[in-house]
C-alpha atoms as a PDB file:
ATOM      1  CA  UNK A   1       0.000   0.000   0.000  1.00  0.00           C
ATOM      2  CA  UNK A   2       1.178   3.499  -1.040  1.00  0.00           C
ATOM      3  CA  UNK A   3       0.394   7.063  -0.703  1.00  0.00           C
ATOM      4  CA  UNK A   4       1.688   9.919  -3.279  1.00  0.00           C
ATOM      5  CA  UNK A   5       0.912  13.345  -2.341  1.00  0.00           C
ATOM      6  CA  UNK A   6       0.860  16.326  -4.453  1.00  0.00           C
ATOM      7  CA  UNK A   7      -0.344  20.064  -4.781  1.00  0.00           C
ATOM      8  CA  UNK A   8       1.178  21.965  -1.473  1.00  0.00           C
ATOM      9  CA  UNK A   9       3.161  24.932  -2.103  1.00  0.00           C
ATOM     10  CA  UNK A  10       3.160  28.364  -1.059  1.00  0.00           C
ATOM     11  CA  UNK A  11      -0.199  30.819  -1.389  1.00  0.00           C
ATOM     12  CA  UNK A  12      -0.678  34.345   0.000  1.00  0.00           C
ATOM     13  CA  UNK A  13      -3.262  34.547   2.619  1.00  0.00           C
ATOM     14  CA  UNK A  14      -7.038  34.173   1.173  1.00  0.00           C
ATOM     15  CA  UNK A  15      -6.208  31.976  -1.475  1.00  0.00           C
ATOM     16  CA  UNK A  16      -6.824  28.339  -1.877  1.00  0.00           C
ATOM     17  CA  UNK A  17      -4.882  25.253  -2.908  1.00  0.00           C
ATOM     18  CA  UNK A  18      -6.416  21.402  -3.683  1.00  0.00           C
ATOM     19  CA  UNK A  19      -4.009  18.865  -2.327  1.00  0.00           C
ATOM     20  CA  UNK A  20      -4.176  15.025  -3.569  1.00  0.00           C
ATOM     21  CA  UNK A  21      -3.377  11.611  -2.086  1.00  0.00           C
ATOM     22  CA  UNK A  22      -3.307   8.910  -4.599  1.00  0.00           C
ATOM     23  CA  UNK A  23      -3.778   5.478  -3.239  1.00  0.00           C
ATOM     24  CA  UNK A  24      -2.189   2.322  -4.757  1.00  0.00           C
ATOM     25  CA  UNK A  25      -1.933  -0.865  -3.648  1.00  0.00           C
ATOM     26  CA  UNK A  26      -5.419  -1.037  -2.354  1.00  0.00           C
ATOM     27  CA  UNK A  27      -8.921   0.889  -2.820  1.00  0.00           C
ATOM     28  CA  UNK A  28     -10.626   2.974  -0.626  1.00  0.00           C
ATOM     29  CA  UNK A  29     -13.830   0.738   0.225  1.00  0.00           C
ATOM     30  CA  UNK A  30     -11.995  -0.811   3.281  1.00  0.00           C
ATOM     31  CA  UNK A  31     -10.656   2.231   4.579  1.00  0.00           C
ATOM     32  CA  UNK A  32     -11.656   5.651   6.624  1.00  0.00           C
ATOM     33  CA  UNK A  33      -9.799   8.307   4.858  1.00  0.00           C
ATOM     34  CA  UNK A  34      -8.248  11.403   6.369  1.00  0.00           C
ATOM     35  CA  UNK A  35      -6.022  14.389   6.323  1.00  0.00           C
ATOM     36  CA  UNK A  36      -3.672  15.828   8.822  1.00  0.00           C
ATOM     37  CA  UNK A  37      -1.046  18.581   9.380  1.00  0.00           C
ATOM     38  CA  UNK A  38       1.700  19.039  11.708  1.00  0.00           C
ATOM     39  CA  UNK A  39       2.589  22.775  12.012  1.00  0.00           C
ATOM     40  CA  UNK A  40       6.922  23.239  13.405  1.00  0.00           C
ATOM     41  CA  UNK A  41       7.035  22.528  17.187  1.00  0.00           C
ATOM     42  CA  UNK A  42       3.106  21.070  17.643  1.00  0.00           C
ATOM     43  CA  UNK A  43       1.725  17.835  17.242  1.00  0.00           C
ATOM     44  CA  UNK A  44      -0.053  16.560  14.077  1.00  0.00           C
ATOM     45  CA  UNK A  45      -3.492  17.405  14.313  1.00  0.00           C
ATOM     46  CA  UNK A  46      -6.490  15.674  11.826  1.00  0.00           C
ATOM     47  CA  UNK A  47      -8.617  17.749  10.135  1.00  0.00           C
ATOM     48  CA  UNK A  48     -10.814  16.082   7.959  1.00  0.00           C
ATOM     49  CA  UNK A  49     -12.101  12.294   8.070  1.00  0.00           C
ATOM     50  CA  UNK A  50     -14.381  10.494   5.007  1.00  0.00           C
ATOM     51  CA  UNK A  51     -15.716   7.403   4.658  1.00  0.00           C
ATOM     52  CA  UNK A  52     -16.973   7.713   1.888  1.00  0.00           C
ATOM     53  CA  UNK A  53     -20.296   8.608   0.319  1.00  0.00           C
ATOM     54  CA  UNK A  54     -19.794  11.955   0.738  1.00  0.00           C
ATOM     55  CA  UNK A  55     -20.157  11.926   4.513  1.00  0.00           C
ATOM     56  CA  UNK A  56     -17.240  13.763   6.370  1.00  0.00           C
ATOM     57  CA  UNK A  57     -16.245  15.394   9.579  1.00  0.00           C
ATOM     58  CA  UNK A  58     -13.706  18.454   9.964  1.00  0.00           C
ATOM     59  CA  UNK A  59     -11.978  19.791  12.599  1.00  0.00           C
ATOM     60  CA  UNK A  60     -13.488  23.293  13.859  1.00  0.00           C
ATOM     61  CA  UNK A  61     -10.333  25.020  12.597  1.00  0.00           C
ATOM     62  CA  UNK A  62     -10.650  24.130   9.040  1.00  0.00           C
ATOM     63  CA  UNK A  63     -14.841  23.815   9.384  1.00  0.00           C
ATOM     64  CA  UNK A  64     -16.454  25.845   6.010  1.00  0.00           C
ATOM     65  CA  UNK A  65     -12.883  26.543   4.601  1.00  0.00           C
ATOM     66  CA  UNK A  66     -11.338  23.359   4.146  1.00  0.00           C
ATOM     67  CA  UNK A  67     -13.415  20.027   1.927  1.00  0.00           C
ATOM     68  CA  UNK A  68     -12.455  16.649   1.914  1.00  0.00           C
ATOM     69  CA  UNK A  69     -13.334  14.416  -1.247  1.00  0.00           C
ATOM     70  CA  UNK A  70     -12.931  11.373  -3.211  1.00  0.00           C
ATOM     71  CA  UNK A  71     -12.392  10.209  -6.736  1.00  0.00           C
ATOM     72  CA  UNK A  72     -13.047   6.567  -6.318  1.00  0.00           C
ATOM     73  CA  UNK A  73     -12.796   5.566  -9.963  1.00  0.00           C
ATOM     74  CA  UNK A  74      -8.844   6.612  -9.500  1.00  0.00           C
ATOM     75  CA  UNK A  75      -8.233   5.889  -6.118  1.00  0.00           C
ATOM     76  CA  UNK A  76      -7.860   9.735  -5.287  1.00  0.00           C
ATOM     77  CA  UNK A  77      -8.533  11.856  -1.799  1.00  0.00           C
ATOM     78  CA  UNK A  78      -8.893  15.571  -2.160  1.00  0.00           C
ATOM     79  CA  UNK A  79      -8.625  18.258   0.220  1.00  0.00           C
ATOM     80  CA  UNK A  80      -9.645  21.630  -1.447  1.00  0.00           C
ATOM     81  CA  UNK A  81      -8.072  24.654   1.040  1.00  0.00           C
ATOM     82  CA  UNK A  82     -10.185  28.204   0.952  1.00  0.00           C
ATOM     83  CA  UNK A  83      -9.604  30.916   2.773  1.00  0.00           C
ATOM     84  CA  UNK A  84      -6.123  30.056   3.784  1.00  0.00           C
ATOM     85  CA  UNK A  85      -4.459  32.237   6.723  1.00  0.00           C
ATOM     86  CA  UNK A  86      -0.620  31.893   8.038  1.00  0.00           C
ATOM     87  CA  UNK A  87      -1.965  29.648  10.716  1.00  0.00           C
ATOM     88  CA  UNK A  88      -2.281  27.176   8.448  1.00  0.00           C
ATOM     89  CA  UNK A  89       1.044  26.558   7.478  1.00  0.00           C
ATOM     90  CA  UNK A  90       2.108  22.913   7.871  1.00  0.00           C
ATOM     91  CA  UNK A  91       3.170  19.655   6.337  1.00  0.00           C
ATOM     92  CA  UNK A  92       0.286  18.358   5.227  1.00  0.00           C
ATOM     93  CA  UNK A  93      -0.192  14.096   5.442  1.00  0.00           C
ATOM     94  CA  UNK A  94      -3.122  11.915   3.863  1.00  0.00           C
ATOM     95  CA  UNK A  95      -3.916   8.876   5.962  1.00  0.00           C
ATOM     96  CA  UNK A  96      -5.893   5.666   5.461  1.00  0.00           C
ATOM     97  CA  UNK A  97      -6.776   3.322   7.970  1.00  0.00           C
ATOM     98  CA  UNK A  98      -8.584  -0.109   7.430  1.00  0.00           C
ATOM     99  CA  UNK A  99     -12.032  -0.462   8.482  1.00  0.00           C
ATOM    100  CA  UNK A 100     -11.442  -3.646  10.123  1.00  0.00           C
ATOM    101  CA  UNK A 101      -7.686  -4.413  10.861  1.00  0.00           C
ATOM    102  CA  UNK A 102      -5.465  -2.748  12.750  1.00  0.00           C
ATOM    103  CA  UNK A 103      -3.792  -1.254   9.348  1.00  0.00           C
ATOM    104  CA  UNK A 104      -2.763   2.284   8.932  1.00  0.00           C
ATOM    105  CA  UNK A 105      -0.811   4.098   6.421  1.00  0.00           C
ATOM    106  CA  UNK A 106       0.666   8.018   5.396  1.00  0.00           C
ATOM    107  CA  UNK A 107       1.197   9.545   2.597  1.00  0.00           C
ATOM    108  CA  UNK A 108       4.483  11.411   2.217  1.00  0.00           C
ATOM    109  CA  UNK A 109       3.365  14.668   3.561  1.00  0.00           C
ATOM    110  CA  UNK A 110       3.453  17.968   1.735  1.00  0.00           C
ATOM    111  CA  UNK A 111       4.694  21.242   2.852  1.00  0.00           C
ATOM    112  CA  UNK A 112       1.909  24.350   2.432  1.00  0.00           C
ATOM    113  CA  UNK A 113       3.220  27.714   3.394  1.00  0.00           C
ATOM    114  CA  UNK A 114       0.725  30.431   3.966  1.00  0.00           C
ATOM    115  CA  UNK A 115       2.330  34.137   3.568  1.00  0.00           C
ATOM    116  CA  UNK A 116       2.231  37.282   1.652  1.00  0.00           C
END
């Protein structure tokens, strides 16, 4: 099982980015499917779960600013940023884990930096 990030980089504050996770090895039926960040000096923190089906959970931080998404067909988790501030500068890590076994895996993470 694999995960390939893409898509951080550096945006002025108020603009967006889409981050992707591509998942090989595997699909996502057996999974819950999530992103996290990990700001310098603080602990990684999740902010968005799916399961699928279009049913998701955010943290309040990212809540109305931040969507989590799938493209089954390819295997693919999405995390569209709006509205981005400085605060949310960190490395930024997809994350599957198995439904049903004690399996977990990360993607690579990838850095977003948040400045004017």
């Amino acid at each position: 099982v694999q995960l390939v990030e893409s898509g951080g980089g550096l945006v002025q504050p108020g603009g967006s980015l889409n981050l992707s996770c591509t998942l090989s090895g595997t699909y996502f039926g057996l999974y819950t499917l999530g992103w996290y960040r990990q700001a310098p000096e603080k602990q990684r923190e999740l902010l968005a779960t799916t399961t699928g089906g279009g049913r998701a959970i955010y943290a309040d931080a990212v809540k109305g600013r931040f969507t989590i998404s799938t493209e089954d067909a390819k295997n693919i988790l999405y995390l569209q940023m709006n509205s981005l501030k400085p605060e949310d500068t960190a490395v930024y890590y997809c994350n599957v884990k198995h439904n049903y076994l004690p399996d977990t895996y990360w993607g690579q993470g990838t850095q977003v930096t948040v400045a004017s």
